[in-house]
N, C-alpha and C. Protein backbone atom coordinates (compact mmCIF):
# COMPACT_ATOMS: atom_id res chain seq x y z
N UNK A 1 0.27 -55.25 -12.09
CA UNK A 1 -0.43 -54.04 -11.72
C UNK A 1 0.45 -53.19 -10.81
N UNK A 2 1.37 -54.15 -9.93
CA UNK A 2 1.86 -53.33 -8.55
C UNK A 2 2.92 -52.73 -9.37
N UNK A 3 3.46 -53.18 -10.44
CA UNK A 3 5.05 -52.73 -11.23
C UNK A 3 4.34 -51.45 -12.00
N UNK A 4 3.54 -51.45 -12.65
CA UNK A 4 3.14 -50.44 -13.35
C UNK A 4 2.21 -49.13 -12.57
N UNK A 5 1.67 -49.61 -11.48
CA UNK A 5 1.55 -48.24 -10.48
C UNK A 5 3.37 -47.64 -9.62
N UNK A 6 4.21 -48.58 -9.55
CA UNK A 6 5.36 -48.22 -9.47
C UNK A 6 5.69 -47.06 -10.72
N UNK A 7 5.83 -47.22 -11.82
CA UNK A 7 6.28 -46.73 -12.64
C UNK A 7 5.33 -45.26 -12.65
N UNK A 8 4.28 -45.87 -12.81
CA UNK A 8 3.02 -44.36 -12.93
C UNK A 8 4.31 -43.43 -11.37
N UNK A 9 3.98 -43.61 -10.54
CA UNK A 9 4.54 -42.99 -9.48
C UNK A 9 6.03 -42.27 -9.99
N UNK A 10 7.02 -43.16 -10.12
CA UNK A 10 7.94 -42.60 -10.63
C UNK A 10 8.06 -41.64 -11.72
N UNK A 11 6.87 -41.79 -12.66
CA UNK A 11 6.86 -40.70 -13.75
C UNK A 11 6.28 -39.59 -13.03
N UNK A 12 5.38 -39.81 -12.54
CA UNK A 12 5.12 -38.29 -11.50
C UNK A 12 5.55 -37.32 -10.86
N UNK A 13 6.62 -38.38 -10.44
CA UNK A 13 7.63 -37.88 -9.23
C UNK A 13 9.06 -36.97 -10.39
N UNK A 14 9.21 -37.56 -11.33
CA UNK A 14 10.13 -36.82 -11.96
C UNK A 14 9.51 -35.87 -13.15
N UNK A 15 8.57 -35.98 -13.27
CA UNK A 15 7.90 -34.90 -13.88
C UNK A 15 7.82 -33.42 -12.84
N UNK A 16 7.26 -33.90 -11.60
CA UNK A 16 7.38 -32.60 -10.46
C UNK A 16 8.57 -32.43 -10.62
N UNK A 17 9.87 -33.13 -10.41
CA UNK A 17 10.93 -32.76 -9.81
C UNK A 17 11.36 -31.57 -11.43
N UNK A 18 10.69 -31.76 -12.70
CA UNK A 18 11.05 -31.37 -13.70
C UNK A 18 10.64 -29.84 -13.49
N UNK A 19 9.75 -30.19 -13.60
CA UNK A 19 8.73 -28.49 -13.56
C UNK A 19 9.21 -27.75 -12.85
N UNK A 20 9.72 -28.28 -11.45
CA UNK A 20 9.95 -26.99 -10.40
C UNK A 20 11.76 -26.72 -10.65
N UNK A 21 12.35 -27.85 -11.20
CA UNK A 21 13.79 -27.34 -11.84
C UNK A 21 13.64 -26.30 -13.03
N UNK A 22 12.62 -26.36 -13.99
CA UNK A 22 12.49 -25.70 -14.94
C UNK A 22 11.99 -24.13 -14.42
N UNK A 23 11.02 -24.26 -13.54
CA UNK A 23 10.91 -22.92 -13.09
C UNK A 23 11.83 -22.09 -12.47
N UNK A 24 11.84 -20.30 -12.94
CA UNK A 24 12.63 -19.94 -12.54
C UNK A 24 12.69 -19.35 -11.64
N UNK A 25 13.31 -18.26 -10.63
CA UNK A 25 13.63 -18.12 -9.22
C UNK A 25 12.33 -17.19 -9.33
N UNK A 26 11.26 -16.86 -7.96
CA UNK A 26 10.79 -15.98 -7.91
C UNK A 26 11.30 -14.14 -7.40
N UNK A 27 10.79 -13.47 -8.77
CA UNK A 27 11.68 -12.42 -8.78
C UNK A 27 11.37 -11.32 -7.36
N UNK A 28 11.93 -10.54 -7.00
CA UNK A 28 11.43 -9.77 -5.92
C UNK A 28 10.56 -8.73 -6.44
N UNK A 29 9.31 -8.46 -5.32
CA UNK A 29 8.59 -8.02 -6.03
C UNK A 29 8.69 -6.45 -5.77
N UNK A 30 7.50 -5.45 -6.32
CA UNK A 30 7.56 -4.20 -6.50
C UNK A 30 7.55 -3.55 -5.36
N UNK A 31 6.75 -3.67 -4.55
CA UNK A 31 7.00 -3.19 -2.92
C UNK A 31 8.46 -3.26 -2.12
N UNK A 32 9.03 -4.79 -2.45
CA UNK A 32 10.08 -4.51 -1.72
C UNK A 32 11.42 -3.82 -2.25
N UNK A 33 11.33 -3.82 -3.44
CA UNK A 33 12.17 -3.09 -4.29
C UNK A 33 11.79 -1.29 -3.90
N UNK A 34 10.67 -1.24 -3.80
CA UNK A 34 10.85 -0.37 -2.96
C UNK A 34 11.33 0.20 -1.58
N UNK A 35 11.07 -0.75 -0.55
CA UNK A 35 11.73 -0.48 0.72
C UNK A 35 12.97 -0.78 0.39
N UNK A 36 13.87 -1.29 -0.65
CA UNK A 36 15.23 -1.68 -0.46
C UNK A 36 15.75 0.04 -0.90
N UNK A 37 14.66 0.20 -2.13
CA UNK A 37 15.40 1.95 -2.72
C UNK A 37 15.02 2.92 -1.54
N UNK A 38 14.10 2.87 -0.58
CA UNK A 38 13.44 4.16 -0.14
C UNK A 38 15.19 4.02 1.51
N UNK A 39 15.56 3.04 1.38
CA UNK A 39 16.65 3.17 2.61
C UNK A 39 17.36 3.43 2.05
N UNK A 40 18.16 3.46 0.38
CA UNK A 40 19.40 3.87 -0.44
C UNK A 40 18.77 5.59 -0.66
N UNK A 41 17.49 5.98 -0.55
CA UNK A 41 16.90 7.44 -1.12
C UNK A 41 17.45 8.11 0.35
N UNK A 42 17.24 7.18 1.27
CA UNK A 42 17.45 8.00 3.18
C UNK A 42 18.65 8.41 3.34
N UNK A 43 19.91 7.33 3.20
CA UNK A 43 21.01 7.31 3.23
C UNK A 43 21.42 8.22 2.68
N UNK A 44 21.48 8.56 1.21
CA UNK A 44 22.23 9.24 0.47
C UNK A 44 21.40 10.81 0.74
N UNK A 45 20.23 10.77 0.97
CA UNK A 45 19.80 12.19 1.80
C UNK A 45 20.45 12.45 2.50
N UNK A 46 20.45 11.96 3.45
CA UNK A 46 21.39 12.25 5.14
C UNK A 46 22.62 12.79 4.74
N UNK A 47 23.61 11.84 3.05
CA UNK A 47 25.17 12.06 3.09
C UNK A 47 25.24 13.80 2.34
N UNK A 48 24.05 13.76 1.53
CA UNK A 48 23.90 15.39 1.07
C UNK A 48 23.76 16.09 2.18
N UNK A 49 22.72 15.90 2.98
CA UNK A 49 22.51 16.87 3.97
C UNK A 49 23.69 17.45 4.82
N UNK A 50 24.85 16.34 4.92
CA UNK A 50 25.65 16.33 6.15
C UNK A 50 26.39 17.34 5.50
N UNK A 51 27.11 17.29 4.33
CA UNK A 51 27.62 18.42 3.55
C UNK A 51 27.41 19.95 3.66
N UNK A 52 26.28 19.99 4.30
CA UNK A 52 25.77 21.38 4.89
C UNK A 52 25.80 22.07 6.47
N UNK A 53 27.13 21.35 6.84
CA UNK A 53 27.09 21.40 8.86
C UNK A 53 27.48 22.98 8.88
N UNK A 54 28.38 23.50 8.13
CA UNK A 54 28.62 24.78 8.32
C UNK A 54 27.59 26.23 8.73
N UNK A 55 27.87 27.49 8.60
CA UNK A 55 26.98 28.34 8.95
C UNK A 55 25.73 28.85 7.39
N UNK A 56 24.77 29.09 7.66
CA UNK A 56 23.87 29.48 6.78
C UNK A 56 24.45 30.02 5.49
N UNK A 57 25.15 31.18 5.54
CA UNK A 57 25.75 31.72 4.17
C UNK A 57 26.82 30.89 3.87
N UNK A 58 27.74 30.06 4.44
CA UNK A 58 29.01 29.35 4.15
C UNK A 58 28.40 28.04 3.74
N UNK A 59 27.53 27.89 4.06
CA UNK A 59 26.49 26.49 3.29
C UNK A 59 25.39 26.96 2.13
N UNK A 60 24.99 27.96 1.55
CA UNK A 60 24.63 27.99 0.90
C UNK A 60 25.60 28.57 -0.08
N UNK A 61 26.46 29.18 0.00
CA UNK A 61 27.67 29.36 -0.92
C UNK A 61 28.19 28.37 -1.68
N UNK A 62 28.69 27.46 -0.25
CA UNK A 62 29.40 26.11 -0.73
C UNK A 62 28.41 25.32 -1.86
N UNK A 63 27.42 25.16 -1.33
CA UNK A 63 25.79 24.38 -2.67
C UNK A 63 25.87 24.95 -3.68
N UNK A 64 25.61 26.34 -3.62
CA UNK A 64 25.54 26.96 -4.61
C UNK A 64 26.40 26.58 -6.12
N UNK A 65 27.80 26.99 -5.27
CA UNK A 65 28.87 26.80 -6.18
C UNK A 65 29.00 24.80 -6.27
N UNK A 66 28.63 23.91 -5.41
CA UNK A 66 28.86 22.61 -6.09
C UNK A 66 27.62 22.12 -6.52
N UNK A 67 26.71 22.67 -6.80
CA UNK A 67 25.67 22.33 -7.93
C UNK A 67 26.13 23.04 -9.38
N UNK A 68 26.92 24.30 -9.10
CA UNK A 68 26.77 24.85 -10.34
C UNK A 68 28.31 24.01 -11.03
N UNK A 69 29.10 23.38 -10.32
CA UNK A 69 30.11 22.55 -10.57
C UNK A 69 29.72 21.13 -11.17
N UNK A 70 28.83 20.71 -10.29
CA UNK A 70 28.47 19.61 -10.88
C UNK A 70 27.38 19.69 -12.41
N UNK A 71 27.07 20.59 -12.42
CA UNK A 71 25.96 21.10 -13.61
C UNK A 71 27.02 21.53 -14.95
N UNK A 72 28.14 21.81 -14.27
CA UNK A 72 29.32 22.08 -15.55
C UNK A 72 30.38 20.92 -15.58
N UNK A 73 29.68 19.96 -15.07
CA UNK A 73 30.59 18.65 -14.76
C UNK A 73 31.75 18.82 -14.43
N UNK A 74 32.47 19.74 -13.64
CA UNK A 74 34.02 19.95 -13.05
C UNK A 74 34.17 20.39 -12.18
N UNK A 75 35.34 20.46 -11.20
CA UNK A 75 35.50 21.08 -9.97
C UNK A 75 35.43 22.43 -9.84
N UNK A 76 34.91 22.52 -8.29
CA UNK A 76 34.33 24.01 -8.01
C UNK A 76 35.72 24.87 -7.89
N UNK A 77 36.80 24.44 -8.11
CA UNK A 77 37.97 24.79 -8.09
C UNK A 77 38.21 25.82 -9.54
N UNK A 78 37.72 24.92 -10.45
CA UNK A 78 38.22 25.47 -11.91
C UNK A 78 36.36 26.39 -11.90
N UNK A 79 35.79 26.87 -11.55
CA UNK A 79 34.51 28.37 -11.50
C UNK A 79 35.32 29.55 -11.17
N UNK A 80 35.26 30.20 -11.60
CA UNK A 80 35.06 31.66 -11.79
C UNK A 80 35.18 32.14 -9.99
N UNK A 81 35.85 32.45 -9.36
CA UNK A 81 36.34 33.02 -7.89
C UNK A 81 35.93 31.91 -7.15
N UNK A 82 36.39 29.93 -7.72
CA UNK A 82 36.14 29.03 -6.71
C UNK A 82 37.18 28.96 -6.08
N UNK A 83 37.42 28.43 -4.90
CA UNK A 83 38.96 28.18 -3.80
C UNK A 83 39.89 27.54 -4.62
N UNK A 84 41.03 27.65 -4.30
CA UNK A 84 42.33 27.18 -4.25
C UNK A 84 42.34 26.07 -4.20
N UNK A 85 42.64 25.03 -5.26
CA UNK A 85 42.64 23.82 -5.36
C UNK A 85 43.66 23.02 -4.35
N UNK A 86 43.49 22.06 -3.94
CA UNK A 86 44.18 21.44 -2.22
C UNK A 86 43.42 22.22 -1.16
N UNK A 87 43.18 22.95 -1.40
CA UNK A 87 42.41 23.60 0.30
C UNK A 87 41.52 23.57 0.80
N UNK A 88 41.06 23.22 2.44
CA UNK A 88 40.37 22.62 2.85
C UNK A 88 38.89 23.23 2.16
N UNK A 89 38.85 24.16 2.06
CA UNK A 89 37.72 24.79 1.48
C UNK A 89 37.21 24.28 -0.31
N UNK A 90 37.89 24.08 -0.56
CA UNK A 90 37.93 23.14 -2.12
C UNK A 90 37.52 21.93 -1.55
N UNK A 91 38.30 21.02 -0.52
CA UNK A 91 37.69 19.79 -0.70
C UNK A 91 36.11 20.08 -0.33
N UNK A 92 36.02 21.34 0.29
CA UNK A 92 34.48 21.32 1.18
C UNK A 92 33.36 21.18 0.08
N UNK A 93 33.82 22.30 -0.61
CA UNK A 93 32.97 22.57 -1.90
C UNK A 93 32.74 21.21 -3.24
N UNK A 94 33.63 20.35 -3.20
CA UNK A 94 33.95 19.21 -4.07
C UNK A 94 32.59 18.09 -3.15
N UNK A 95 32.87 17.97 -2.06
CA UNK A 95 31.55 17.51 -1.29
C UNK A 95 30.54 18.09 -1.30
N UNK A 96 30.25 19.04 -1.36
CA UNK A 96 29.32 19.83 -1.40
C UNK A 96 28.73 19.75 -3.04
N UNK A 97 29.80 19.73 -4.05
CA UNK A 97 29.48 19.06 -5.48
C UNK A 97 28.75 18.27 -5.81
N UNK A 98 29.62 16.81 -4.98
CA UNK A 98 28.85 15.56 -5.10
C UNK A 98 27.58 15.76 -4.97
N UNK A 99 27.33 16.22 -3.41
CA UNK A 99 25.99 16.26 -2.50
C UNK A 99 24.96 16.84 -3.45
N UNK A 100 25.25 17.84 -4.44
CA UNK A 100 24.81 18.85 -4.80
C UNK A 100 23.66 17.80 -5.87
N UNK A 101 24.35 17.24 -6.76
CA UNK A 101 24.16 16.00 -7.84
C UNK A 101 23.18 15.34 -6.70
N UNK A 102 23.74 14.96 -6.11
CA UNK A 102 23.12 13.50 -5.40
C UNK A 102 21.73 14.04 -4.91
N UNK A 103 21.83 15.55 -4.45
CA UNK A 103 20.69 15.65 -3.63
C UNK A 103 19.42 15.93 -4.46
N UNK A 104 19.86 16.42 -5.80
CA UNK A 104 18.50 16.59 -6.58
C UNK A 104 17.76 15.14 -7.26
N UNK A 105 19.09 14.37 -7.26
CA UNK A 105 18.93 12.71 -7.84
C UNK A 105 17.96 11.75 -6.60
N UNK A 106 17.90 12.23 -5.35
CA UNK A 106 17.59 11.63 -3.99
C UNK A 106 16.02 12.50 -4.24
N UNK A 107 15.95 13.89 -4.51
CA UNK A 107 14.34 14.45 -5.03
C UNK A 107 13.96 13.38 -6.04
N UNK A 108 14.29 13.35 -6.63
CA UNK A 108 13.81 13.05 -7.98
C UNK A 108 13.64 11.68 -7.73
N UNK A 109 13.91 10.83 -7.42
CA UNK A 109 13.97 9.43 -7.19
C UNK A 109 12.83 9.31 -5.88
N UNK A 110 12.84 10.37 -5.02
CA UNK A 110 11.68 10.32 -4.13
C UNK A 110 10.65 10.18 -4.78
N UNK A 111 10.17 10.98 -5.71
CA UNK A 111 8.80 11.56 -6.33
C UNK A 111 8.34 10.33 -6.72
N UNK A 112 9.60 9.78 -7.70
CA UNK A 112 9.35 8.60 -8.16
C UNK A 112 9.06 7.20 -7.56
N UNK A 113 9.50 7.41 -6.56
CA UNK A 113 9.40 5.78 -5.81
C UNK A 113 8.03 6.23 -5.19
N UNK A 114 7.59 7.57 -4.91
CA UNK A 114 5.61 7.84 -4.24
C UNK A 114 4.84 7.36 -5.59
N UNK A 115 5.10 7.83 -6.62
CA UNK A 115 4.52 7.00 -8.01
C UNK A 115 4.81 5.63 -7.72
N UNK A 116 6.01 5.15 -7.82
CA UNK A 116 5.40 3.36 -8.13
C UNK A 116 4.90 2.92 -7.22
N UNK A 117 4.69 3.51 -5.67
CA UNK A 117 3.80 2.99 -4.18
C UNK A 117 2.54 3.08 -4.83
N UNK A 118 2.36 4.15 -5.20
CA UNK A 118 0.55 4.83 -5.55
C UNK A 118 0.15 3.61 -7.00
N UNK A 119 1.14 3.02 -7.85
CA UNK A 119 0.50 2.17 -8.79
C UNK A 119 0.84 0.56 -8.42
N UNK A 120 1.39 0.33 -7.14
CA UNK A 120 1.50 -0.68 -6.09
C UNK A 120 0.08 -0.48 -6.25
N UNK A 121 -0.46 -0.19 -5.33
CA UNK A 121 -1.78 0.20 -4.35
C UNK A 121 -2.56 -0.08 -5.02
N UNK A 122 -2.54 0.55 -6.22
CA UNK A 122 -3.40 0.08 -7.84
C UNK A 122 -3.13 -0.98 -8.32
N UNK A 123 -2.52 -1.90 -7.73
CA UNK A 123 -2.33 -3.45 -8.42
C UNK A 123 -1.53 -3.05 -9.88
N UNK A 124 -1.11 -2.25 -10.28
CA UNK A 124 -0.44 -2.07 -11.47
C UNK A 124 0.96 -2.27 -11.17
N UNK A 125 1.64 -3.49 -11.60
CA UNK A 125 2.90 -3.72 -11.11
C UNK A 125 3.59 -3.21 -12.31
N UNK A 126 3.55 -3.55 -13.55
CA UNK A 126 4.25 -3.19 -14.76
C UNK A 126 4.50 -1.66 -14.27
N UNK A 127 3.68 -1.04 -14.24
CA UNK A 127 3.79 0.35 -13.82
C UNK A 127 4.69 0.86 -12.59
N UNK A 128 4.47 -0.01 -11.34
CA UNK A 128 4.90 0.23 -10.61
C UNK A 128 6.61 0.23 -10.98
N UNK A 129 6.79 -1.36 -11.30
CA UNK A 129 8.32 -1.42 -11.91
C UNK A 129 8.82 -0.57 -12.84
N UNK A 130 8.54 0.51 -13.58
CA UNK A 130 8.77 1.83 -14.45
C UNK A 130 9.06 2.49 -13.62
N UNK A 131 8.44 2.76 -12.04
CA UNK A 131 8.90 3.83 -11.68
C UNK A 131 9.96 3.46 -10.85
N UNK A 132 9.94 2.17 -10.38
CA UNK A 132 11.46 2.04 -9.28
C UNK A 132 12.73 1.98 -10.63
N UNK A 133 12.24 1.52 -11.29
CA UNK A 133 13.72 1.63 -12.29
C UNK A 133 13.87 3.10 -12.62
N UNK A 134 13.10 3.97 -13.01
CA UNK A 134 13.26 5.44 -13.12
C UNK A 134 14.06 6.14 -12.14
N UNK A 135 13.52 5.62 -10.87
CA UNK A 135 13.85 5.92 -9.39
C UNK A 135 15.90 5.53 -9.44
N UNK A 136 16.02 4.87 -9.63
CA UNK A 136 16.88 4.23 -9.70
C UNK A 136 17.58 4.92 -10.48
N UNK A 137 17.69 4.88 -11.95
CA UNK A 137 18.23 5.67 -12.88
C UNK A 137 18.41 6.86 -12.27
N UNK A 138 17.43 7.59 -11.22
CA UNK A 138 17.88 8.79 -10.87
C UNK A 138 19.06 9.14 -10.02
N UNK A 139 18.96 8.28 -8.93
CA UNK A 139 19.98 8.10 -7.80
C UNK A 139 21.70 7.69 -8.53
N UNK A 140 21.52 6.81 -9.75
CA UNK A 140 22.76 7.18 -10.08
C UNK A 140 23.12 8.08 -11.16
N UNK A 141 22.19 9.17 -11.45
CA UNK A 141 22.93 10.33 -11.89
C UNK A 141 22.83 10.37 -13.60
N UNK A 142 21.50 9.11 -14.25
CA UNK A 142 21.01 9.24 -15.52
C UNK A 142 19.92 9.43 -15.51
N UNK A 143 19.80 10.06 -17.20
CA UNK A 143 18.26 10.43 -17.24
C UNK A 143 17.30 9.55 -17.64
């Protein structure tokens, strides 16, 4: 009796040890995938924003022309009366490019990450996870 409650035990014991090897890692869930994107949405706000230290018209110039650079996918150098390629004013505007991209991708990825909070809240996780991956897709610059 004592050998075969031995054995019962041991089959138990490696049956647990089976199941929880077989299971796989628990994935992270929709909330925090959000706080991990909503500090990558802050950051890359702030690095657009900073792009704009100059004076009112010399910052909206510079945007102007590196959104409409980045919207023609090339440097604000090669537009129609852009600066002199090497000059400090080119690199300004080439940042101001990036920023330009990034900053509508940092909107857009906002909107989106208040959608997958609001279908958080709603217990709708499938949903929720549509919108941080959307979110996501936005910040790096696909549709």
């Amino acid at each position: 009796m004592r050998e075969r409650t031995l054995k019962m035990r041991t089959f138990i014991v490696a049956m647990a040890l089976a199941l929880v090897a077989g299971t796989p890692a628990v994935a992270q869930s929709c909330g925090d995938e959000i706080t991990a994107l909503e500090q990558r949405i802050d950051r890359e706000g702030r690095e657009a924003v900073s792009t704009s230290t100059s004076g009112k018209e010399t910052s909206a110039r510079r945007e102007a022309q590196g959104v409409e650079a980045h919207r023609a996918n090339t440097s604000p150098s090669n537009l129609p009366g852009g600066p002199a390629p090497g000059t400090g004013e080119a690199a300004a505007q080439n940042e101001a490019a990036d920023a330009g991209g990034a900053g509508t991708g940092v909107m857009s990825a906002k909107a989106s990450l208040n959608e997958a909070r609001t279908a958080q809240n709603a217990g709708d996780d499938a949903q929720c996870r549509r919108f941080v991956d959307e979110a996501k897709r936005q910040l790096e610059g696909r549709p």
